[in-house]
Protein backbone atom coordinates (compact mmCIF):
# COMPACT_ATOMS: atom_id res chain seq x y z
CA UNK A 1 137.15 140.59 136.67
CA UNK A 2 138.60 137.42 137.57
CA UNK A 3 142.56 136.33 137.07
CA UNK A 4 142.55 133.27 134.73
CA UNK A 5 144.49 131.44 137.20
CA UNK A 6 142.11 132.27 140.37
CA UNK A 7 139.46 128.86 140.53
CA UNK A 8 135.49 130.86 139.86
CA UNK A 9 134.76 131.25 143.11
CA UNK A 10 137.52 130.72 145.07
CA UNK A 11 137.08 134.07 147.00
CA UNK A 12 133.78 133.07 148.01
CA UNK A 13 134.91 129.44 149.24
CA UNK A 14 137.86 131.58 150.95
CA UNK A 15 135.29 133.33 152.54
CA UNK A 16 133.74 130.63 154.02
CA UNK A 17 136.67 129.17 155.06
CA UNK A 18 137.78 131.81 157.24
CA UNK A 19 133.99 132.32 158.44
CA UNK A 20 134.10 128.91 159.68
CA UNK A 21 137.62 129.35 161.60
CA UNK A 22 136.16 132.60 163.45
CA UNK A 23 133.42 130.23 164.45
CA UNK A 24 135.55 127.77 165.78
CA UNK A 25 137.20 130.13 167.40
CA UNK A 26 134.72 131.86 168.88
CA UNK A 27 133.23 128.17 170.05
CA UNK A 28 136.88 127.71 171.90
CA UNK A 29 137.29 130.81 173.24
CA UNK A 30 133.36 129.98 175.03
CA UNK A 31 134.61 126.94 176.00
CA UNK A 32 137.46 128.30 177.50
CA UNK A 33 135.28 130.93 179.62
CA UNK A 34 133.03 128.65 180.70
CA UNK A 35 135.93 126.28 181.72
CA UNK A 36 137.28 129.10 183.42
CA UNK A 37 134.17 130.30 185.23
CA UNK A 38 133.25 126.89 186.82
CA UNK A 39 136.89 126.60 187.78
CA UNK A 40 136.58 129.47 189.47
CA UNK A 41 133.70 128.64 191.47
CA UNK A 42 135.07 125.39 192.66
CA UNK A 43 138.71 126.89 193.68
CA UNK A 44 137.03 129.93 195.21
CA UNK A 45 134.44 127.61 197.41
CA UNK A 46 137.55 125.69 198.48
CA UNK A 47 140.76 128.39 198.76
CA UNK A 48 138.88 131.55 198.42
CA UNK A 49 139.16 134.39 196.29
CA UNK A 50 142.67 135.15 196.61
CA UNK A 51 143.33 131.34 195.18
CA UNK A 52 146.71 131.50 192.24
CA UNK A 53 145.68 131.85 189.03
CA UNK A 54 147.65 128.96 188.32
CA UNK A 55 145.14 126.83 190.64
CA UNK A 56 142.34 128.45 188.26
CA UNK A 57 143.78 127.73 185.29
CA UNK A 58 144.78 123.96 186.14
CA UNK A 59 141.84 122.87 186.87
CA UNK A 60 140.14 124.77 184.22
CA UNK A 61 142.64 122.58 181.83
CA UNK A 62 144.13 126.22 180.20
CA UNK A 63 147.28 128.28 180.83
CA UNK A 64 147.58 131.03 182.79
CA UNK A 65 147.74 133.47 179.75
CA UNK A 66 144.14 132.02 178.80
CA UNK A 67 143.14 133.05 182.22
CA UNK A 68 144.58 136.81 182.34
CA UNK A 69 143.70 137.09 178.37
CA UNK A 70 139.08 136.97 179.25
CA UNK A 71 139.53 137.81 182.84
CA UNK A 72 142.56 140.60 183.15
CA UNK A 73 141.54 141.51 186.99
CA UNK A 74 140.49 139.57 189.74
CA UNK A 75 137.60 141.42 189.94
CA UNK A 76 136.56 140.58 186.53
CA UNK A 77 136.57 137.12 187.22
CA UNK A 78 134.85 137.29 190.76
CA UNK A 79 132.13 139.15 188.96
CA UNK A 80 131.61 136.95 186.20
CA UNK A 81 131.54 134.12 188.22
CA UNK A 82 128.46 135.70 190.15
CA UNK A 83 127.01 137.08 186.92
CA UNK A 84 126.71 133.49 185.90
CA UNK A 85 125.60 131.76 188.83
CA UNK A 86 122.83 134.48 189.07
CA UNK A 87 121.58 134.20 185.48
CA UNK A 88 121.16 130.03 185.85
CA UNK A 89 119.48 130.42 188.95
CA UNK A 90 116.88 132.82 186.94
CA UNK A 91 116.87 130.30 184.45
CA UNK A 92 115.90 128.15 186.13
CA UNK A 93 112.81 129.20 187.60
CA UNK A 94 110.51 128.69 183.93
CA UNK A 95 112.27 125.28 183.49
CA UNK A 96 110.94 124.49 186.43
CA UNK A 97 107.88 125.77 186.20
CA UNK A 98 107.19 124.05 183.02
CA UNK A 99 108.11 120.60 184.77
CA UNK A 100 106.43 120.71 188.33
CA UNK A 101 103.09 121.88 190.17
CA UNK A 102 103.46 125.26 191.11
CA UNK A 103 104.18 124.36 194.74
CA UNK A 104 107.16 122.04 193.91
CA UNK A 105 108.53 124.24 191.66
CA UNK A 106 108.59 126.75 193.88
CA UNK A 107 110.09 124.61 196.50
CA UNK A 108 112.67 123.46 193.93
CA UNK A 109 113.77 126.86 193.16
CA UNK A 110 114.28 127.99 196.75
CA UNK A 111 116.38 124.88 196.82
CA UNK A 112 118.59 125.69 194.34
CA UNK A 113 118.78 129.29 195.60
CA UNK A 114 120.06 127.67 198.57
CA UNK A 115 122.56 126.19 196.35
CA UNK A 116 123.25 129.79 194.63
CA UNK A 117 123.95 131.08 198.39
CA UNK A 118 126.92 128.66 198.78
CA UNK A 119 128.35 129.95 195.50
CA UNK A 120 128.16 133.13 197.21
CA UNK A 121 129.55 132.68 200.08
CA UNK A 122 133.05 131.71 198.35
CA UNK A 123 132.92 135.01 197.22
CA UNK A 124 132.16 137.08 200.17
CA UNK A 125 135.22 138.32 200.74
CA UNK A 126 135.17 140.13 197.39
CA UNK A 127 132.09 141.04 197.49
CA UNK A 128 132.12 143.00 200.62
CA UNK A 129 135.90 144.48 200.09
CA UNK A 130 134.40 147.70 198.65
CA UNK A 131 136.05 147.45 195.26
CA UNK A 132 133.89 149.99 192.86
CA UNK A 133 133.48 147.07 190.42
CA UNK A 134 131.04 145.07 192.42
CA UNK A 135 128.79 147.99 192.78
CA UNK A 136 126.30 147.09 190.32
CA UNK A 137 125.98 143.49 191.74
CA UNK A 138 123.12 143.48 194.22
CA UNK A 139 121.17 145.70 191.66
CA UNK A 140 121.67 143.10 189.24
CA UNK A 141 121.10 139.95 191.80
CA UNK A 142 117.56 141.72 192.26
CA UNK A 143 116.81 142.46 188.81
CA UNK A 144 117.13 138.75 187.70
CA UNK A 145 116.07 136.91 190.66
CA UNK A 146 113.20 138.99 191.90
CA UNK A 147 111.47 138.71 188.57
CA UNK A 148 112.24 134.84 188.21
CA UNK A 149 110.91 134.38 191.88
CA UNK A 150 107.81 136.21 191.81
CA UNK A 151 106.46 134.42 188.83
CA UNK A 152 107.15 131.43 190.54
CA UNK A 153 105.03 132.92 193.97
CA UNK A 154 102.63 134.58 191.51
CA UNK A 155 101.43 130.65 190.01
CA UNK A 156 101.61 128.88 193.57
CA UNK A 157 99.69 131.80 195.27
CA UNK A 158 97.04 131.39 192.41
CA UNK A 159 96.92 127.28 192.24
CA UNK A 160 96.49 128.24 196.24
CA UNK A 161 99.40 126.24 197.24
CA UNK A 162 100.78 129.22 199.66
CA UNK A 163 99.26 132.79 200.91
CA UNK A 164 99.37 135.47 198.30
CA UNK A 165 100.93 138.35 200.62
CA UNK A 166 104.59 137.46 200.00
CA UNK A 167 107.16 139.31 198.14
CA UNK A 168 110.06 137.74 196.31
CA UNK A 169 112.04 140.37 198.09
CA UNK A 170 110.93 138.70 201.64
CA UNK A 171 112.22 135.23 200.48
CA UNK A 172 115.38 136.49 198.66
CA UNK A 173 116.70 138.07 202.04
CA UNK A 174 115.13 135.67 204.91
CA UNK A 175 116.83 132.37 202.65
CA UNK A 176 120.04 133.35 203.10
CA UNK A 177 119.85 134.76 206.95
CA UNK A 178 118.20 131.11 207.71
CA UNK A 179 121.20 129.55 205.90
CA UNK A 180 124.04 130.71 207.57
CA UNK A 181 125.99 128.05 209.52
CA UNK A 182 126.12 127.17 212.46
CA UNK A 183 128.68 124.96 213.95
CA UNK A 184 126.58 122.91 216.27
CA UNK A 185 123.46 122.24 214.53
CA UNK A 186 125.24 120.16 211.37
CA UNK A 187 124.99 120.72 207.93
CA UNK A 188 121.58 119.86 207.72
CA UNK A 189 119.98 122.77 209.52
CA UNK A 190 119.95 125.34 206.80
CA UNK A 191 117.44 122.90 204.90
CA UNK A 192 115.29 122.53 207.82
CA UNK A 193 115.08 125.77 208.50
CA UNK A 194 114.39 126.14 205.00
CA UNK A 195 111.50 124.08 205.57
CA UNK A 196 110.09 125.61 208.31
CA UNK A 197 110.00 128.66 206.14
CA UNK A 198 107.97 127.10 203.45
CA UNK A 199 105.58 125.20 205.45
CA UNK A 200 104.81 129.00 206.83
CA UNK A 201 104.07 130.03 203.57
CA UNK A 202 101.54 127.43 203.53
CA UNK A 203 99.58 129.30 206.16
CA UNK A 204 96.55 131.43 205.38
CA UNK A 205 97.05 130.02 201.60
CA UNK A 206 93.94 130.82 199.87
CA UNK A 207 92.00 128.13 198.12
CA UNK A 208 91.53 128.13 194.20
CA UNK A 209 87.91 127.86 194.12
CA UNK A 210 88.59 125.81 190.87
């Protein structure tokens, strides 16, 4: 029954009301995380993990209380901050598959795994300080990036653009070992070595009799 002074259907337009303020809210409070998150990867890269959280938040354009109210440890942040730079690196792979030849795309991917590593390396120190909530990490790193690299080896292995023997696994490991700096050879050498490494994969690459 409705009150003679209630509008017909003002609980319904109420409803909606409020439905579209959780939405908005829910669109900031995104925003805000996502803010947060690439922040985070820029301050770590450049001060480390231990950066303030006022540093964080600044250049995130959010207070502090923003910061503590998603991320409430350290560790939750560090982790989300790899969580996400994992998952676009996966994405990446069938976007780029969809673009390129199958060679290219695979050497696009491996280049922006190389990008991925220096993400990474900000983060190191976290990583490896044997804190129980980064346990799960390198199971999840594999889960998402072996599948998102092997499809990519799978179609350049089958257009015969490199040899069909290699594992993601082999690539995922030998990438970053090749990419660690060193002082004297510049900044460059990574990606050369990088390139060495591909042009091997090129060897022994069987042709597609099509």
């Amino acid at each position: 029954m409705t009150d003679d002074t209630t509008p017909a259907g003002a609980g319904s337009a109420d409803r909606g009301a409020a439905s579209g303020r959780t939405r908005r809210l829910r669109a900031d409070a995104q925003r805000n995380i996502d803010a947060l998150l690439e922040a985070a990867k820029t301050v770590f890269a450049t001060s480390g993990v231990d950066a303030p959280a006022k540093e964080i938040a600044d250049k995130a354009g959010v207070g502090v209380g923003t910061l503590y109210r998603h991320f409430p440890q350290r560790s939750d942040l560090v982790k989300s901050v790899f969580q996400r730079e994992v998952d676009a690196c996966a994405d990446a792979a069938p976007a780029l598959a969809a673009e390129n030849p199958p060679g290219q795309a695979l050497e696009k991917w491996i280049d922006r795994y190389i990008e991925f590593l220096a993400t990474k390396r900000g983060l190191v120190k976290a990583l490896h300080s044997g804190d129980p909530a980064f346990d799960a990490l390198p199971g999840y790193f594999m889960a998402k990036l072996g599948p998102a690299l092997g499809s990519l080896l799978e179609a350049a292995a089958a257009a015969g653009e490199i040899r069909p023997d290699v594992e993601p696994e082999d690539l995922l490991h030998a990438v970053p070992n090749l990419c660690m700096p060193v002082a004297e050879a510049g900044a460059e050498y990574p990606r050369r070595m990088v390139a060495l490494l591909i042009d091997g994969l090129r060897h022994r690459a069987e042709p597609n009799p099509s």
